[in-house]
PDB file of N, CA and C in Angstrom:
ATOM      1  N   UNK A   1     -80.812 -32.677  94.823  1.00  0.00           N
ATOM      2  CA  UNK A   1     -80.702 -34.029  95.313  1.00  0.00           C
ATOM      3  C   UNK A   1     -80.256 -33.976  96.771  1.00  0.00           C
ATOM      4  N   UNK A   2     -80.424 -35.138  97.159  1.00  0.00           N
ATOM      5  CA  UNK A   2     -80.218 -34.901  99.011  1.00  0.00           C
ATOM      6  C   UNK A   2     -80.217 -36.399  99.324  1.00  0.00           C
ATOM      7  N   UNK A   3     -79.191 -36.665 100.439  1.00  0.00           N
ATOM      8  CA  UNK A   3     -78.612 -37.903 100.945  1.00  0.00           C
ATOM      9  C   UNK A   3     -78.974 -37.788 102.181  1.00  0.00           C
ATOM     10  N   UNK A   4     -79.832 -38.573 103.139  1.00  0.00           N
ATOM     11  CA  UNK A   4     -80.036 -39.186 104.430  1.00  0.00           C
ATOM     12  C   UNK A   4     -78.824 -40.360 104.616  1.00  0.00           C
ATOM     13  N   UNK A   5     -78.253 -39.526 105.817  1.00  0.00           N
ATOM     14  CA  UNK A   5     -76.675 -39.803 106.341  1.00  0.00           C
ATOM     15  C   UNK A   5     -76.712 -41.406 107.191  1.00  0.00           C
ATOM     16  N   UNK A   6     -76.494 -42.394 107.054  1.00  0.00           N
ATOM     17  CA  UNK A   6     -76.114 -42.682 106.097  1.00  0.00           C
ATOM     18  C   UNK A   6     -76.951 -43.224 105.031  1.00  0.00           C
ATOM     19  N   UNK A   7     -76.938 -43.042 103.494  1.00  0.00           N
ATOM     20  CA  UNK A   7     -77.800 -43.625 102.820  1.00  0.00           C
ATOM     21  C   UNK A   7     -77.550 -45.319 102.497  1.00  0.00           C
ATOM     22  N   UNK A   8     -78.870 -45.182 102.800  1.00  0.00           N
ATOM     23  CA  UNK A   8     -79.465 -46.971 102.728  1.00  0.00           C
ATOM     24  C   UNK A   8     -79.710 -47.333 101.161  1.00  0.00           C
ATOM     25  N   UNK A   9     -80.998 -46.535 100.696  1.00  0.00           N
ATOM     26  CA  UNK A   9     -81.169 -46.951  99.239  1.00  0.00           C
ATOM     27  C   UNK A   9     -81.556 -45.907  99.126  1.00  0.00           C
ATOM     28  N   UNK A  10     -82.231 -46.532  97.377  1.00  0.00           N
ATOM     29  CA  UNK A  10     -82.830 -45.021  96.390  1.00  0.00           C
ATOM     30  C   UNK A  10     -83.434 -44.518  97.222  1.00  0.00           C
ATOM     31  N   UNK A  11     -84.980 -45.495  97.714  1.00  0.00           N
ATOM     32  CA  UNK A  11     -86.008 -45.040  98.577  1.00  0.00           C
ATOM     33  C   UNK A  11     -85.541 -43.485  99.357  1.00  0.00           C
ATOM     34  N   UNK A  12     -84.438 -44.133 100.210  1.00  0.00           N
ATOM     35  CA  UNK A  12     -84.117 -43.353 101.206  1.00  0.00           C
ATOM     36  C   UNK A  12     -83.946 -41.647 100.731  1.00  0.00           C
ATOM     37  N   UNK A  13     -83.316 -42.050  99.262  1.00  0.00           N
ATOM     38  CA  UNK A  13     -82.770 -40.798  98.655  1.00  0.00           C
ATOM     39  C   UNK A  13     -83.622 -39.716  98.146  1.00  0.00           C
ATOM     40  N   UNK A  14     -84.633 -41.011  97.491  1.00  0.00           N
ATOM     41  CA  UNK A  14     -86.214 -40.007  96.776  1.00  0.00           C
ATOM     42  C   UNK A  14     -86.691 -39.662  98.575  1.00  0.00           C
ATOM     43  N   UNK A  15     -86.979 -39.998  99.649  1.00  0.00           N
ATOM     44  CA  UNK A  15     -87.387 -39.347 100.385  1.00  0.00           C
ATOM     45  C   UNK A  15     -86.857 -37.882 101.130  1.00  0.00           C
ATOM     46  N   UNK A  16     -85.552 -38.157 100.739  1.00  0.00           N
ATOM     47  CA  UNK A  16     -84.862 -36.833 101.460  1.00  0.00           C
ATOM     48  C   UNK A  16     -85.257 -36.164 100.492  1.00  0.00           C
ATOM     49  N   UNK A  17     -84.771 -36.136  99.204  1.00  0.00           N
ATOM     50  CA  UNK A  17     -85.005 -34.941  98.026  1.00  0.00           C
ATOM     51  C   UNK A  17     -85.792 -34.247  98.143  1.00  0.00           C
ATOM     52  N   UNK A  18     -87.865 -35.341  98.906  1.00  0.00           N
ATOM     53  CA  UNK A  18     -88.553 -34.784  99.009  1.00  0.00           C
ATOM     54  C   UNK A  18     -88.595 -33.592  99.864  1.00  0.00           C
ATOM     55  N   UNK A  19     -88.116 -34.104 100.844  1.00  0.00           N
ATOM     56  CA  UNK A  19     -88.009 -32.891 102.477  1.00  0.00           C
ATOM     57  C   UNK A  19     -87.407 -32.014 102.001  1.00  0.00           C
ATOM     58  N   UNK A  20     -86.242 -31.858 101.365  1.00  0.00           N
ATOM     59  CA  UNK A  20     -85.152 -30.808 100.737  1.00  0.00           C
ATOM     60  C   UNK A  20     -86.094 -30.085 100.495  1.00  0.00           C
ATOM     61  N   UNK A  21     -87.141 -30.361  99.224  1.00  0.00           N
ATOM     62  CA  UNK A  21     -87.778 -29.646  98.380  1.00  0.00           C
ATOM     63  C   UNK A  21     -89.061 -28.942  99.489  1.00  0.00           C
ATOM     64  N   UNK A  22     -89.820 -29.908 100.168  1.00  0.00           N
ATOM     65  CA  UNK A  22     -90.940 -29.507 100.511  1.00  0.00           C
ATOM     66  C   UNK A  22     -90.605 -27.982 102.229  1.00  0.00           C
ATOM     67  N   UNK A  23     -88.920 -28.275 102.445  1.00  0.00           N
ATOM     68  CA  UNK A  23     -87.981 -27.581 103.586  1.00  0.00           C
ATOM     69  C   UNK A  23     -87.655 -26.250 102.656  1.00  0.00           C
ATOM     70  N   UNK A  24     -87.385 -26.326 101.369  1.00  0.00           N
ATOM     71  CA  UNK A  24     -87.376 -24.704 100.925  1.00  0.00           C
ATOM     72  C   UNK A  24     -88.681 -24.309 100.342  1.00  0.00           C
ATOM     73  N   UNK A  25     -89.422 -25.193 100.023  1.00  0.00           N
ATOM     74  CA  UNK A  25     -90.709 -24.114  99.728  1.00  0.00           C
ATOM     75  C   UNK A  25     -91.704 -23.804 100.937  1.00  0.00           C
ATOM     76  N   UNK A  26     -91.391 -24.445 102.115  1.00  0.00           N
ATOM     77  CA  UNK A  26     -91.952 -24.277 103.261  1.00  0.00           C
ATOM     78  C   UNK A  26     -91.278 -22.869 104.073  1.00  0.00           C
ATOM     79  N   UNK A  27     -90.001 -22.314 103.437  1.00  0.00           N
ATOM     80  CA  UNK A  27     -89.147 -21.158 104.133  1.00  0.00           C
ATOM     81  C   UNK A  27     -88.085 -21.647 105.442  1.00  0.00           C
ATOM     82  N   UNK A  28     -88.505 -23.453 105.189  1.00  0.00           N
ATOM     83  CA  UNK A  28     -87.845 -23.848 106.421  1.00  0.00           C
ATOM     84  C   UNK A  28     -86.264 -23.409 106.145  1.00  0.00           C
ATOM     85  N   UNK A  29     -85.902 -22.569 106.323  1.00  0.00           N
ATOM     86  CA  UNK A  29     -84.091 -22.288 105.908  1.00  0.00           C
ATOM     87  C   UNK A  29     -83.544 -20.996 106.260  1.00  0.00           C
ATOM     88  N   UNK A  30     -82.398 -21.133 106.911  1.00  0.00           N
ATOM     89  CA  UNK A  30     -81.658 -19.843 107.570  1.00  0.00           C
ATOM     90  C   UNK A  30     -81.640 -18.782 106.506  1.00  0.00           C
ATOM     91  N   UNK A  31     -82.499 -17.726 106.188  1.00  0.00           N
ATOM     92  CA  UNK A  31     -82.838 -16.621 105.399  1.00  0.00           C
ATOM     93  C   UNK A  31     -81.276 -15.684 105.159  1.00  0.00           C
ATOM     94  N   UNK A  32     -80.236 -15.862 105.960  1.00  0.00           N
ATOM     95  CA  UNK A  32     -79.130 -15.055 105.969  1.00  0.00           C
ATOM     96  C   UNK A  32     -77.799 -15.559 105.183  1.00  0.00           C
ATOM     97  N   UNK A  33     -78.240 -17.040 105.151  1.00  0.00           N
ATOM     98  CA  UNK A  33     -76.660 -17.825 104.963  1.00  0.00           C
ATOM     99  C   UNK A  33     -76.958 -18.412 103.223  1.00  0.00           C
ATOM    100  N   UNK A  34     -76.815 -17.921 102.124  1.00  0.00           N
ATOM    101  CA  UNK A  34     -76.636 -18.549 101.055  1.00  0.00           C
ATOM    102  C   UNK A  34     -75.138 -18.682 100.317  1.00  0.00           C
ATOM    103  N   UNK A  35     -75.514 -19.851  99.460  1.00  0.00           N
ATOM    104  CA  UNK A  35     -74.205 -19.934  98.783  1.00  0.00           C
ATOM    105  C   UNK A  35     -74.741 -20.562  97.073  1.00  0.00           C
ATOM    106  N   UNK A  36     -74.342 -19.716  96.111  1.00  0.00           N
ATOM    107  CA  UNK A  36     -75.241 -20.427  94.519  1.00  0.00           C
ATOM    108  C   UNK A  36     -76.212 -20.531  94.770  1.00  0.00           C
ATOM    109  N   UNK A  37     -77.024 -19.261  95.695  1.00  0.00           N
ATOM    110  CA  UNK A  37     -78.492 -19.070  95.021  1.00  0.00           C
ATOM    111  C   UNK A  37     -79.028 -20.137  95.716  1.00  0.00           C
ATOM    112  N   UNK A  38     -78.689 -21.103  96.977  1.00  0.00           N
ATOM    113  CA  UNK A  38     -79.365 -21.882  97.736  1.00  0.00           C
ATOM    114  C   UNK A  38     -79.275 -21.566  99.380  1.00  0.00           C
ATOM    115  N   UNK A  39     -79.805 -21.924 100.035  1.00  0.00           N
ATOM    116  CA  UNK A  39     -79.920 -21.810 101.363  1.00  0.00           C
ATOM    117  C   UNK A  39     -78.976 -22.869 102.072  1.00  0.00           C
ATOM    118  N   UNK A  40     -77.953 -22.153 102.818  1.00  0.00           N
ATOM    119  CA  UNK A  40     -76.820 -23.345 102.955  1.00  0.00           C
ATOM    120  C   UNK A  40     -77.847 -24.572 104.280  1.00  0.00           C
ATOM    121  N   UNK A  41     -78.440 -23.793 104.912  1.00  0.00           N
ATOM    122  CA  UNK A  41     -78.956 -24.803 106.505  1.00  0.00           C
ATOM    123  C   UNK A  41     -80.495 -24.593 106.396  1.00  0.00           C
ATOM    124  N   UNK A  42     -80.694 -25.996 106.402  1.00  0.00           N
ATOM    125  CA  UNK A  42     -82.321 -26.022 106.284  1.00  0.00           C
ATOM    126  C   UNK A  42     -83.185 -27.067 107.370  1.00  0.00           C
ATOM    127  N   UNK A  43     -84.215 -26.954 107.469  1.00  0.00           N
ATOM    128  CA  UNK A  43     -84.884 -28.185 108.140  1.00  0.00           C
ATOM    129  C   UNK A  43     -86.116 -28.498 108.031  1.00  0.00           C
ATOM    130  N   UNK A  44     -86.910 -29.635 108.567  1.00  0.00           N
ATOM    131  CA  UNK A  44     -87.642 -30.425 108.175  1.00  0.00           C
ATOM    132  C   UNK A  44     -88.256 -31.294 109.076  1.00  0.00           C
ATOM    133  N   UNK A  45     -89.439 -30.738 109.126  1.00  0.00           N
ATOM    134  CA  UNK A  45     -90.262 -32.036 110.518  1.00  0.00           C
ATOM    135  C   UNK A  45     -91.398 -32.695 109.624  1.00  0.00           C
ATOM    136  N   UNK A  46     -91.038 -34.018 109.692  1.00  0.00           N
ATOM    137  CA  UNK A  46     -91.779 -35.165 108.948  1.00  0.00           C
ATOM    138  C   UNK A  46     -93.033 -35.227 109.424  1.00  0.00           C
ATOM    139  N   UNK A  47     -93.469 -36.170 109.037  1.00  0.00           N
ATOM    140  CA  UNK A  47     -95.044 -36.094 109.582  1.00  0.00           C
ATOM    141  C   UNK A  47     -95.231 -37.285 110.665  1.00  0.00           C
ATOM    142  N   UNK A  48     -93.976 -37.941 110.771  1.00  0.00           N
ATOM    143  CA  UNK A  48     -94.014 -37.876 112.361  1.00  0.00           C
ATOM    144  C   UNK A  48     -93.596 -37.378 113.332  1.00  0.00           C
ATOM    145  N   UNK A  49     -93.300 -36.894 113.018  1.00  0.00           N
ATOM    146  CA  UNK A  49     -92.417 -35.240 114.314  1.00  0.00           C
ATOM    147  C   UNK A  49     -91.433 -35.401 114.093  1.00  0.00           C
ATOM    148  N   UNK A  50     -90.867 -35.830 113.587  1.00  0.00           N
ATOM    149  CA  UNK A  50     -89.221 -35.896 113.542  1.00  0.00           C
ATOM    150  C   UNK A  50     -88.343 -34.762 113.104  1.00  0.00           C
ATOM    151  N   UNK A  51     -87.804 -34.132 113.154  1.00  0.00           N
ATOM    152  CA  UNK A  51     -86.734 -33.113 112.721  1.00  0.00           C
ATOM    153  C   UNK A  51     -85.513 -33.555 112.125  1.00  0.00           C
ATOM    154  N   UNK A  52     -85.474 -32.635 110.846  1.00  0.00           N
ATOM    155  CA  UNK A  52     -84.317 -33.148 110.082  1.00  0.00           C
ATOM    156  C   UNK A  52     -83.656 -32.202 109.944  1.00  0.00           C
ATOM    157  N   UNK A  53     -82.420 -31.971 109.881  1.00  0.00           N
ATOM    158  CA  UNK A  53     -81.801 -30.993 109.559  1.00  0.00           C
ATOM    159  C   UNK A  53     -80.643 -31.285 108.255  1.00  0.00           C
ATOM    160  N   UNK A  54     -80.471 -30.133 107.572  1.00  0.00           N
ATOM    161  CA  UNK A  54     -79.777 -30.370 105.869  1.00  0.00           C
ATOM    162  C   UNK A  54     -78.665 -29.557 105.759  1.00  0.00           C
ATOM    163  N   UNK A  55     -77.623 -29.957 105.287  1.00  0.00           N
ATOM    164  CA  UNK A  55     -76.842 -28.982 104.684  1.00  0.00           C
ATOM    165  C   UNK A  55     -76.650 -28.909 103.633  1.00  0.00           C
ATOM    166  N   UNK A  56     -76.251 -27.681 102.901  1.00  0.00           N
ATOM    167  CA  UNK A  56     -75.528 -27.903 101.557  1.00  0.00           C
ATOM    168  C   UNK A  56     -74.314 -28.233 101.621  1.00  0.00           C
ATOM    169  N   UNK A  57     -73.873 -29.088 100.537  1.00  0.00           N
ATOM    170  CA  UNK A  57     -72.947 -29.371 100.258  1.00  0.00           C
ATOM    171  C   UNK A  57     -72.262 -29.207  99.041  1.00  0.00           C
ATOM    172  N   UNK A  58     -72.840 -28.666  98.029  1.00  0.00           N
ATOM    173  CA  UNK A  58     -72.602 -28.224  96.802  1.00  0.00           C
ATOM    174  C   UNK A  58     -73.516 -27.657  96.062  1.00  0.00           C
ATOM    175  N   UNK A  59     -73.175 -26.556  95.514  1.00  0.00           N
ATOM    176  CA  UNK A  59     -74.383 -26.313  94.196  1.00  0.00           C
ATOM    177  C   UNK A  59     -73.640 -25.299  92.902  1.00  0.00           C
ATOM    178  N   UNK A  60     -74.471 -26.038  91.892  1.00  0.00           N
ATOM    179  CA  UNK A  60     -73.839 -25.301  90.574  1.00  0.00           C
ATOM    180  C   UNK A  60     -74.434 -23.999  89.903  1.00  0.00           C
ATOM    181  N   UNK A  61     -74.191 -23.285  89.578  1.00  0.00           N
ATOM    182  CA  UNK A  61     -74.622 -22.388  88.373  1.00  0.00           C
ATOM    183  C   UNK A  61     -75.266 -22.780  87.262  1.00  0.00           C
ATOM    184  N   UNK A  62     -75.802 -21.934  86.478  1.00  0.00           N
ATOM    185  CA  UNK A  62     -76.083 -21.901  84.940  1.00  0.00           C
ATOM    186  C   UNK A  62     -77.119 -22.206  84.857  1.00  0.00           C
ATOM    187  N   UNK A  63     -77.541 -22.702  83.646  1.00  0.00           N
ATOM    188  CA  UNK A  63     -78.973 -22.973  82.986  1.00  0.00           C
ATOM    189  C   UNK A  63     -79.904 -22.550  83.843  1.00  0.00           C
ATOM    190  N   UNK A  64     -79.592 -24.471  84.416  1.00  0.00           N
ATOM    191  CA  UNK A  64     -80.633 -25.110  85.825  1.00  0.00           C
ATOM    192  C   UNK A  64     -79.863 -25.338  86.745  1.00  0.00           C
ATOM    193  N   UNK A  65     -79.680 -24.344  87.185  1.00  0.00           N
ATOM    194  CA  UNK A  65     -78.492 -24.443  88.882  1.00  0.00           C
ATOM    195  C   UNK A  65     -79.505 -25.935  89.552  1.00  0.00           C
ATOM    196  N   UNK A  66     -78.166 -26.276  90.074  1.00  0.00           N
ATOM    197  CA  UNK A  66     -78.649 -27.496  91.064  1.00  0.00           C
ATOM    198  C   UNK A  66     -78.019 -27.711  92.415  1.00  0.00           C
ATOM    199  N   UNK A  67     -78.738 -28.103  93.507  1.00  0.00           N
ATOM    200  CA  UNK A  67     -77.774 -28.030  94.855  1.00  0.00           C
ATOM    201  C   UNK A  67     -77.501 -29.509  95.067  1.00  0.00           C
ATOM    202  N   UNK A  68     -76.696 -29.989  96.301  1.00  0.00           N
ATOM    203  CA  UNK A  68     -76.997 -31.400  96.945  1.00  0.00           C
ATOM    204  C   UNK A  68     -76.622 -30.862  98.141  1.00  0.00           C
ATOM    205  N   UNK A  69     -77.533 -31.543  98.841  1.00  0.00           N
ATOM    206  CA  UNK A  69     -77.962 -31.384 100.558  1.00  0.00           C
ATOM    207  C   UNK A  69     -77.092 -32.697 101.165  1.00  0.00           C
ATOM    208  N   UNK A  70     -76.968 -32.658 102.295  1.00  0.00           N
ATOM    209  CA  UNK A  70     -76.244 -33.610 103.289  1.00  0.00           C
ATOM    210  C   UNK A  70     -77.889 -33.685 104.242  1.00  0.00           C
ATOM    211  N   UNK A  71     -78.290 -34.822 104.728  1.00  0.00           N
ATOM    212  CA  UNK A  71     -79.642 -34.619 105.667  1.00  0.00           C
ATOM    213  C   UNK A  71     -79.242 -35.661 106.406  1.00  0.00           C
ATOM    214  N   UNK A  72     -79.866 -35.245 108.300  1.00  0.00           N
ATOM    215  CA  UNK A  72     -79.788 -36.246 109.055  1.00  0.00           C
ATOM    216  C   UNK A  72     -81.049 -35.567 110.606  1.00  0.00           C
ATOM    217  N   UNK A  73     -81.491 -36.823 110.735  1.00  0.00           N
ATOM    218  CA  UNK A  73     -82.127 -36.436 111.903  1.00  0.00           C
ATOM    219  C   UNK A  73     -81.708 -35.563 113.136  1.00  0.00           C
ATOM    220  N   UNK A  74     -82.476 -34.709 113.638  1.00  0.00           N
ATOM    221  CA  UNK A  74     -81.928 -34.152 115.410  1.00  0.00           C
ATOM    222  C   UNK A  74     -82.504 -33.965 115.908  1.00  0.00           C
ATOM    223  N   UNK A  75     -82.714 -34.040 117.284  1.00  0.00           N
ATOM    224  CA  UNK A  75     -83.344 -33.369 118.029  1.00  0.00           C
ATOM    225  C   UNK A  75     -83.978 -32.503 118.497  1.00  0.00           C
ATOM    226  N   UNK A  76     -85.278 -32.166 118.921  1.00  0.00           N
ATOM    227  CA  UNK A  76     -85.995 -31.001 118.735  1.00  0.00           C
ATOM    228  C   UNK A  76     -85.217 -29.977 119.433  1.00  0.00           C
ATOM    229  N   UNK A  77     -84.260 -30.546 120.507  1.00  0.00           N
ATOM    230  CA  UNK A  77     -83.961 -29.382 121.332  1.00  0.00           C
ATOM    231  C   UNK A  77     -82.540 -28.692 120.301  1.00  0.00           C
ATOM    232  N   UNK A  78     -81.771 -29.449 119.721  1.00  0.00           N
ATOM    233  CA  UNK A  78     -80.679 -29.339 118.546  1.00  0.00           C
ATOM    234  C   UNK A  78     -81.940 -28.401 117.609  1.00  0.00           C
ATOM    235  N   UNK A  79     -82.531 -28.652 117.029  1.00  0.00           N
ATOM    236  CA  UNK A  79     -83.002 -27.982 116.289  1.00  0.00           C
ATOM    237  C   UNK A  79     -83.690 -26.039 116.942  1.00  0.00           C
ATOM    238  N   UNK A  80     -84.068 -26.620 117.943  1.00  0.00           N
ATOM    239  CA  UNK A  80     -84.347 -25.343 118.743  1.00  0.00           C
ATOM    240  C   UNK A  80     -82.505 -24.405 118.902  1.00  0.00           C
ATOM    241  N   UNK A  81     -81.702 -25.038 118.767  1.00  0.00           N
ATOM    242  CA  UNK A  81     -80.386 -24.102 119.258  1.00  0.00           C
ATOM    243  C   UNK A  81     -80.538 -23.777 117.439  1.00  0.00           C
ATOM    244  N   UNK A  82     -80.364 -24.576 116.777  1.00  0.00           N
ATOM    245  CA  UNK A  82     -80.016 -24.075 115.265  1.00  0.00           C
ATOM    246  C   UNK A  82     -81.000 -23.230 114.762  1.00  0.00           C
ATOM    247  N   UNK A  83     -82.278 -23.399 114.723  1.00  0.00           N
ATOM    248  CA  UNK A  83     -83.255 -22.439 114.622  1.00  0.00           C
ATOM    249  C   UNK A  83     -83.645 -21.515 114.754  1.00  0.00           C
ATOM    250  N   UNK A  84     -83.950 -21.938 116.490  1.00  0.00           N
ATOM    251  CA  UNK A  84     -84.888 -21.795 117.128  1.00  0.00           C
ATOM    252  C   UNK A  84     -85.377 -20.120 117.336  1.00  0.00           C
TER     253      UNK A  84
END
């Protein structure tokens, strides 16, 4: 699950989840930094150029481990220092 900072509605919420999801199967995510089997820093350019960047903020163990992301827009050039 994943929250666009600040969250507005569900909408908002089913859309981040999406990026979360479509940001780790894309490899968009710092390959070095995990925590519970998730990628703590991730990101995400929408399909209007926009750049998002995610954090974790929690994730569980067991069964069906689950994470929750923190997400908020930045700047390409912010994203170029975190990335880049």
């Amino acid at each position: 699950m994943a929250t666009i900072c600040p969250l507005v509605s569900n909408k908002d919420r089913e859309r981040a989840t999406a990026w979360v999801q479509a940001a780790i199967r894309a490899g968009n995510f710092d390959r070095t930094d995990w925590q519970g089997g998730f990628p703590r820093h991730i990101w995400y350019r929408d399909e209007a150029g926009k750049y998002w960047y995610g954090f974790l903020t929690n994730s569980g163990a067991g069964e069906k481990p689950a994470a929750r992301y923190k997400g908020w827009p930045i700047s390409e050039e912010e994203w170029r220092e975190i990335f880049g």
